[in-house]
PDB file of N, CA and C in Angstrom:
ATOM      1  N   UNK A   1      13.439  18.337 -17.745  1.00  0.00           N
ATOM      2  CA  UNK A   1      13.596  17.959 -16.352  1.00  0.00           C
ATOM      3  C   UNK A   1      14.725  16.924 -16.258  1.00  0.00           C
ATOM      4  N   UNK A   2      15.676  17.129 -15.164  1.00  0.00           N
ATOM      5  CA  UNK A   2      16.967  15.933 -15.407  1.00  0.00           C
ATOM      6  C   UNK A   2      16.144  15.068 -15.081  1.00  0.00           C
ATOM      7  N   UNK A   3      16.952  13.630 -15.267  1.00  0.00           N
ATOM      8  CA  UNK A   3      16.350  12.070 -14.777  1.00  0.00           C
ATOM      9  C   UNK A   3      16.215  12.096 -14.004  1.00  0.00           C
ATOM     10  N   UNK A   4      16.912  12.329 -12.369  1.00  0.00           N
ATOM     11  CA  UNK A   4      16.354  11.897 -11.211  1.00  0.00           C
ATOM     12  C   UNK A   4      15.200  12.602 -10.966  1.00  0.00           C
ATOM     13  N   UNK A   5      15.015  14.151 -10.832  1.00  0.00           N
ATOM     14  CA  UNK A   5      13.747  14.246 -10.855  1.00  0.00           C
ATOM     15  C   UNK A   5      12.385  13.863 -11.721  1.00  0.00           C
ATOM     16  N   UNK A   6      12.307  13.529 -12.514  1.00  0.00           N
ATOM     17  CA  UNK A   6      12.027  12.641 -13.153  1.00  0.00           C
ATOM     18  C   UNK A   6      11.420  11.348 -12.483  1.00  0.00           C
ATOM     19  N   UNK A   7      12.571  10.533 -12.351  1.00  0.00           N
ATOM     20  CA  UNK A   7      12.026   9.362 -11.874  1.00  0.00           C
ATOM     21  C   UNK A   7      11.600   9.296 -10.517  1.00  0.00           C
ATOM     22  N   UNK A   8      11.886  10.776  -9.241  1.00  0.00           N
ATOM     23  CA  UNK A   8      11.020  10.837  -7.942  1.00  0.00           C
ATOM     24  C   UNK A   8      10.081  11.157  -8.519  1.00  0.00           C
ATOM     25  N   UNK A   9       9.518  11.962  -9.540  1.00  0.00           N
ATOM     26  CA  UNK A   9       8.330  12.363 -10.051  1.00  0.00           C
ATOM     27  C   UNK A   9       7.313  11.302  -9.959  1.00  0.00           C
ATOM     28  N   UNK A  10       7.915  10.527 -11.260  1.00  0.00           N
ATOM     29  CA  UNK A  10       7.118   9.100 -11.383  1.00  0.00           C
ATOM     30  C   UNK A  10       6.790   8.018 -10.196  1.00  0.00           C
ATOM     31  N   UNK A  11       7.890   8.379  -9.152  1.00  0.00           N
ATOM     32  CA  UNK A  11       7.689   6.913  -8.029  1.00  0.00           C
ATOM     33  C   UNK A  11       6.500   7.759  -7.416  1.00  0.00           C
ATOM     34  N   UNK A  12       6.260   9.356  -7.360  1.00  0.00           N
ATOM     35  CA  UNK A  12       5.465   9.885  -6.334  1.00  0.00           C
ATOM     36  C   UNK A  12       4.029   9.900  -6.899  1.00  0.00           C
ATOM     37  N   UNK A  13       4.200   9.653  -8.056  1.00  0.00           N
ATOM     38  CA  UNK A  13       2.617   9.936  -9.147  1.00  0.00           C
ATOM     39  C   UNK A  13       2.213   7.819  -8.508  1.00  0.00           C
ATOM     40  N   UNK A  14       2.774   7.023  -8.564  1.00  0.00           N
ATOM     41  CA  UNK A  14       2.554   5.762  -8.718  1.00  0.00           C
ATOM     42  C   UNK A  14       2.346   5.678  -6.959  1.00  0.00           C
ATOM     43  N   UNK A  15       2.841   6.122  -6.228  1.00  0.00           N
ATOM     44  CA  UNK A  15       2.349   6.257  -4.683  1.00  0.00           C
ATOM     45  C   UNK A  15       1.506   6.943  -4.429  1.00  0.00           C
ATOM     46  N   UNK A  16       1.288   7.388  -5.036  1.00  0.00           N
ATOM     47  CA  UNK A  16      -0.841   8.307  -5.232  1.00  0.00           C
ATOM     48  C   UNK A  16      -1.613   7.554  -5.774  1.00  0.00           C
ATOM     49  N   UNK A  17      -1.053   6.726  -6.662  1.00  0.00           N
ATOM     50  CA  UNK A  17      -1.863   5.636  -7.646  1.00  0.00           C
ATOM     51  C   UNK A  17      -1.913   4.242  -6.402  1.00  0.00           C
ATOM     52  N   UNK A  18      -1.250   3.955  -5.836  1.00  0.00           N
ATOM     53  CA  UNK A  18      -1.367   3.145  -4.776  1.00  0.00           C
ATOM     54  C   UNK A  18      -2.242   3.457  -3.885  1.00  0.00           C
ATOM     55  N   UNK A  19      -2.242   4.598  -3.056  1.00  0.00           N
ATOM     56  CA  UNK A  19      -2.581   5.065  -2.165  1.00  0.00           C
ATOM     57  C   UNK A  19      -4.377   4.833  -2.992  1.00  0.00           C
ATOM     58  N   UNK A  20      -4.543   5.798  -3.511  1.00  0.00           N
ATOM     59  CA  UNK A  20      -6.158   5.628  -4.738  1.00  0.00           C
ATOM     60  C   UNK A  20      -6.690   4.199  -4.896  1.00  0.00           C
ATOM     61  N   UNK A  21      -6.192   3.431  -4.947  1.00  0.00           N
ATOM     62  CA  UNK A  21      -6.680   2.257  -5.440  1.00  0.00           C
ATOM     63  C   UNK A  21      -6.848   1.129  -4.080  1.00  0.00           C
ATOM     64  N   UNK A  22      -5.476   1.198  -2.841  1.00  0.00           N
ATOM     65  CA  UNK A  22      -5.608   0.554  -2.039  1.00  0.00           C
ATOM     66  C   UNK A  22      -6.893   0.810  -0.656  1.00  0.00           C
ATOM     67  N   UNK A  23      -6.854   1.942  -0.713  1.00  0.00           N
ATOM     68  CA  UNK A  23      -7.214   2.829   0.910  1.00  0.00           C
ATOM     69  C   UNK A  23      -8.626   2.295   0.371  1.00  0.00           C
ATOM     70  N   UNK A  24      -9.100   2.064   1.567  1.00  0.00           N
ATOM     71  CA  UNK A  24     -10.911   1.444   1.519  1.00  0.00           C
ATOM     72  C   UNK A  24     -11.025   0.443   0.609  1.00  0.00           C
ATOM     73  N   UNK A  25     -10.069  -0.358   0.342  1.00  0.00           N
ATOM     74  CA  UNK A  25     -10.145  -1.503  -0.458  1.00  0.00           C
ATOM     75  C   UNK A  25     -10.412  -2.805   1.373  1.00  0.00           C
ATOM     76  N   UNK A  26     -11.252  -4.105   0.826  1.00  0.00           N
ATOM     77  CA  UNK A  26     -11.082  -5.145   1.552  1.00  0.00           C
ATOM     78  C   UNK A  26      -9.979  -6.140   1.671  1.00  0.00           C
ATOM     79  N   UNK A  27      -9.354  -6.159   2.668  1.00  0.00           N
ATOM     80  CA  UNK A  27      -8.351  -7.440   1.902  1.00  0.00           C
ATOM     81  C   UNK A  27      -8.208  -8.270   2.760  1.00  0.00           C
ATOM     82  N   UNK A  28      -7.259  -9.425   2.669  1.00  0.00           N
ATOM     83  CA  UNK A  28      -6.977 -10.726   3.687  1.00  0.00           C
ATOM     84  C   UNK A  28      -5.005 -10.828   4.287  1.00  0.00           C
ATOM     85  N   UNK A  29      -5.008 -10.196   5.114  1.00  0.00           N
ATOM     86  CA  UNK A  29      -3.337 -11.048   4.890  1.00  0.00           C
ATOM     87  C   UNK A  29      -3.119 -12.412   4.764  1.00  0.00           C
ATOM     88  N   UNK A  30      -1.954 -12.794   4.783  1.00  0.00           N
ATOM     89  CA  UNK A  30      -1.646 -14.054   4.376  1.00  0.00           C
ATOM     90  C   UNK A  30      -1.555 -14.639   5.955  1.00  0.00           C
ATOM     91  N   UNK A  31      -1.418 -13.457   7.044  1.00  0.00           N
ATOM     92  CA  UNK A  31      -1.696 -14.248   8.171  1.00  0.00           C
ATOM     93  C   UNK A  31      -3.663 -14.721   9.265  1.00  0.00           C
ATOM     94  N   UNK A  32      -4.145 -13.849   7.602  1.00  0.00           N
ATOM     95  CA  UNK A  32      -5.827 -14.507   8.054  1.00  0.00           C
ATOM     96  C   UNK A  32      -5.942 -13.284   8.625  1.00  0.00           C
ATOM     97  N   UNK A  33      -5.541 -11.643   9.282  1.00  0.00           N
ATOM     98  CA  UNK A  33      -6.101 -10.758   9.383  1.00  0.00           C
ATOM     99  C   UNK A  33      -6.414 -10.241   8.216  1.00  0.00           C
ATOM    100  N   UNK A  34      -8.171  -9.578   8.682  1.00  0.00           N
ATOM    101  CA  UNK A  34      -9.001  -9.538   7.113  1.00  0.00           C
ATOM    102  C   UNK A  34      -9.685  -7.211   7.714  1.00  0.00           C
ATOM    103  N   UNK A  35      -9.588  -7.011   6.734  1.00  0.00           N
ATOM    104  CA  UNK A  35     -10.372  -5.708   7.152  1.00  0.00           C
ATOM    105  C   UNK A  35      -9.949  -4.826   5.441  1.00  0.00           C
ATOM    106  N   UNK A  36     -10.390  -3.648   6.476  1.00  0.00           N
ATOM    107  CA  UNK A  36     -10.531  -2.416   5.081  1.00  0.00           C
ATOM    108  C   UNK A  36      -8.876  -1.537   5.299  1.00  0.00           C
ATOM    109  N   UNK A  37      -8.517  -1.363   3.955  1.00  0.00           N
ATOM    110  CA  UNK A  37      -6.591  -0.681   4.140  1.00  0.00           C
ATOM    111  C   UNK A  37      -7.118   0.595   4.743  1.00  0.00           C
ATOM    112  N   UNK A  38      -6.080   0.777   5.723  1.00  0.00           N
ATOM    113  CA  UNK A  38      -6.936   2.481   5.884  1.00  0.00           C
ATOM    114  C   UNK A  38      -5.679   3.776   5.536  1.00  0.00           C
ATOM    115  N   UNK A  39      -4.795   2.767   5.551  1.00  0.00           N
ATOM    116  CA  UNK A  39      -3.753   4.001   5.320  1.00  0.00           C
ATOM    117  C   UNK A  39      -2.373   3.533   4.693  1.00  0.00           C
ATOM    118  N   UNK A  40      -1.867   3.888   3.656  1.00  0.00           N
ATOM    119  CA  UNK A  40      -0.129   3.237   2.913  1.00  0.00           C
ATOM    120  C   UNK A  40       0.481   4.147   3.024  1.00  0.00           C
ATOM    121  N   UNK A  41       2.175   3.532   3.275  1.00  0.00           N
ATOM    122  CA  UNK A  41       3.209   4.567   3.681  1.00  0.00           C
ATOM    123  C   UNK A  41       4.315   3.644   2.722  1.00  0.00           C
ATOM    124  N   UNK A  42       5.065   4.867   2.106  1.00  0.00           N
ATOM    125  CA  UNK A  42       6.101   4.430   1.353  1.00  0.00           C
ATOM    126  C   UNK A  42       7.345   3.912   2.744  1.00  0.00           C
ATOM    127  N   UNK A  43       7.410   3.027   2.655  1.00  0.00           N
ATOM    128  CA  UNK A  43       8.703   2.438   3.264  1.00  0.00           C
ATOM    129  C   UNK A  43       9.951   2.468   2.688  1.00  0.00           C
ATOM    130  N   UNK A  44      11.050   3.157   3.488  1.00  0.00           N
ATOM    131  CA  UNK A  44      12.779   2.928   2.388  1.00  0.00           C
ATOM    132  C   UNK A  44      12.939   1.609   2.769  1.00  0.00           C
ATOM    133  N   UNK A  45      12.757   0.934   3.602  1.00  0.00           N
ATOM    134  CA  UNK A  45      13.252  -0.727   3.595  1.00  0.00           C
ATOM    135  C   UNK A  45      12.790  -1.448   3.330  1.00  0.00           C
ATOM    136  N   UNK A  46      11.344  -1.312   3.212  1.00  0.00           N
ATOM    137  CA  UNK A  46      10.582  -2.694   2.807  1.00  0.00           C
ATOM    138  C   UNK A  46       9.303  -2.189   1.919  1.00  0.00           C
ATOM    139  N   UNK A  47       9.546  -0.908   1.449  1.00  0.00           N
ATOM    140  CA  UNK A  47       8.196  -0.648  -0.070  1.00  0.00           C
ATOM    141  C   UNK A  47       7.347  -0.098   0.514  1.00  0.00           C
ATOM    142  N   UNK A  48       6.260  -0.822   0.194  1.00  0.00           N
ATOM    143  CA  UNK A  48       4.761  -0.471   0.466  1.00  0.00           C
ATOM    144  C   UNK A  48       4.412  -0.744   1.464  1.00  0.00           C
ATOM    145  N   UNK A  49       3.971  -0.153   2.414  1.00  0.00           N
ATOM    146  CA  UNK A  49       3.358  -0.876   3.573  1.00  0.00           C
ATOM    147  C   UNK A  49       1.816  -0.674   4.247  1.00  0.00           C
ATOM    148  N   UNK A  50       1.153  -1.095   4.457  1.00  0.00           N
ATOM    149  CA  UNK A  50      -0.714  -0.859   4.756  1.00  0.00           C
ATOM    150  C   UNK A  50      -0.837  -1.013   6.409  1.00  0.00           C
ATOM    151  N   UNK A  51      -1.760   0.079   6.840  1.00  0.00           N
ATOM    152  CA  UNK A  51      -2.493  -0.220   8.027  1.00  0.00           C
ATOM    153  C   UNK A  51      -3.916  -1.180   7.617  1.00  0.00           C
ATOM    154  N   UNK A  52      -4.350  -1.427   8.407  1.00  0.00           N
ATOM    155  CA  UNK A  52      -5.712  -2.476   7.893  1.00  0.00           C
ATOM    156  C   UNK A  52      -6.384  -1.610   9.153  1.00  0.00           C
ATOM    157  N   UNK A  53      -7.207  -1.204   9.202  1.00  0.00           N
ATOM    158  CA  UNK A  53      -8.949  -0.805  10.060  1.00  0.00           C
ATOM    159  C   UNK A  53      -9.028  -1.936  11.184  1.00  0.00           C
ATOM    160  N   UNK A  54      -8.572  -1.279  12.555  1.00  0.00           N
ATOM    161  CA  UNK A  54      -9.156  -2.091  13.184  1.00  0.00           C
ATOM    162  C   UNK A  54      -7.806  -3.282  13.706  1.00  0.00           C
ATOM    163  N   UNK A  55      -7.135  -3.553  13.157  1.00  0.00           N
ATOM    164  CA  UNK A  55      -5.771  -4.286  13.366  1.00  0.00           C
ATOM    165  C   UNK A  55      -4.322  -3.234  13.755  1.00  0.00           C
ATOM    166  N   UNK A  56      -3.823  -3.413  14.515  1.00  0.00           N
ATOM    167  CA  UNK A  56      -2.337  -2.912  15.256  1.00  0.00           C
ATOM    168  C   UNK A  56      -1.550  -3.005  14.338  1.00  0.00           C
ATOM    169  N   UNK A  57      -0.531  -2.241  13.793  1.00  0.00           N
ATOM    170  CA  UNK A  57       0.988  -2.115  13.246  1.00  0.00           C
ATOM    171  C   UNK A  57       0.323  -1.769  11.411  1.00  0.00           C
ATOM    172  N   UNK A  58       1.364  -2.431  11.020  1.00  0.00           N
ATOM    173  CA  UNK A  58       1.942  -1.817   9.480  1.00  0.00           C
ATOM    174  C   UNK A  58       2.357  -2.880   8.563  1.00  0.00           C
ATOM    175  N   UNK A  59       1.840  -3.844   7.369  1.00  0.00           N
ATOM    176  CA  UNK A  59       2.158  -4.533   6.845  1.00  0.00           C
ATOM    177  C   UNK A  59       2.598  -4.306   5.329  1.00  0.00           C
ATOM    178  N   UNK A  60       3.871  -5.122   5.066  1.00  0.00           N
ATOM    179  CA  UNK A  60       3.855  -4.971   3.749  1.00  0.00           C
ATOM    180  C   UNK A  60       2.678  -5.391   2.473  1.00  0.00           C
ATOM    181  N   UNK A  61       2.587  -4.313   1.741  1.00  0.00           N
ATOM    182  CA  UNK A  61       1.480  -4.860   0.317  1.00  0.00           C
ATOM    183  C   UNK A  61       1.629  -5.867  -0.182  1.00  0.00           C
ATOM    184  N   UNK A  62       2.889  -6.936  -0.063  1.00  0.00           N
ATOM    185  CA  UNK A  62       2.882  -8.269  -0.731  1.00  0.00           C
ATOM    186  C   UNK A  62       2.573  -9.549  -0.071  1.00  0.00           C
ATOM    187  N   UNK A  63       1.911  -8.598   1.202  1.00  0.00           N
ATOM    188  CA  UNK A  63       1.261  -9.658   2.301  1.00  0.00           C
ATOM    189  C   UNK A  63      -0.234  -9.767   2.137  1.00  0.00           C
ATOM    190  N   UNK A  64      -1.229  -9.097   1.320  1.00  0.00           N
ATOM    191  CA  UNK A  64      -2.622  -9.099   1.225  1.00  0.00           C
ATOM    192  C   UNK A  64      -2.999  -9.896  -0.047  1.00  0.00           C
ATOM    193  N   UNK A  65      -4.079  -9.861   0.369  1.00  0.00           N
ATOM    194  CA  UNK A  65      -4.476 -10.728  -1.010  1.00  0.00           C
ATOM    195  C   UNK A  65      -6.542 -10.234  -1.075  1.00  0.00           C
ATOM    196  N   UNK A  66      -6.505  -9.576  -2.377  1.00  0.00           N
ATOM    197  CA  UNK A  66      -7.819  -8.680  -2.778  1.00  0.00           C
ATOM    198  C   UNK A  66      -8.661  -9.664  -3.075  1.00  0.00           C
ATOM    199  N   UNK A  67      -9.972 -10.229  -2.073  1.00  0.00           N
ATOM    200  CA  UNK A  67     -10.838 -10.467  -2.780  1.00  0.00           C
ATOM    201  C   UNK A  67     -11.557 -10.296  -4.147  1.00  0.00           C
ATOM    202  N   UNK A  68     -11.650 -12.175  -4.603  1.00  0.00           N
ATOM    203  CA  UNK A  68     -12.306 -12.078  -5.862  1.00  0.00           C
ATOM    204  C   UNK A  68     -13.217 -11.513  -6.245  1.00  0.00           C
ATOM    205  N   UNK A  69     -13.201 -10.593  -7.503  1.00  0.00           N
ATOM    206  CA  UNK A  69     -14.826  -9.996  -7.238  1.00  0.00           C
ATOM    207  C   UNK A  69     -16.079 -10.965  -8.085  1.00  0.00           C
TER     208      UNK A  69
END
């Protein structure tokens, strides 16, 4: 397989691995909205980004923070 496909391969296997691990997870943003992720979208400008359950718009993933278990 050449490299670039290849490495869309890998970014798309690791955005399933995101998607798996985040969706129905609890979390907190850093602006104190707290709920369950309900949905991640690969962003070209800014990465990862999460809906939260219950809260308006689209935040980046380096804005939450996963309760301790």
């Amino acid at each position: 397989m050449p490299s670039v496909k290849r490495l869309a391969s890998k970014i798309l296997d690791e955005y399933g691995a995101a998607q798996s691990e985040l969706i129905g997870k609890a979390v907190v943003l850093t602006d104190g909205k707290a709920g369950t992720v309900e949905n991640v979208w690969l962003d070209e400008l800014h990465g990862l980004r999460i809906s939260i359950e219950g809260h308006e718009g689209r935040w980046p993933v380096s804005t939450i923070k996963l309760p301790e278990s």
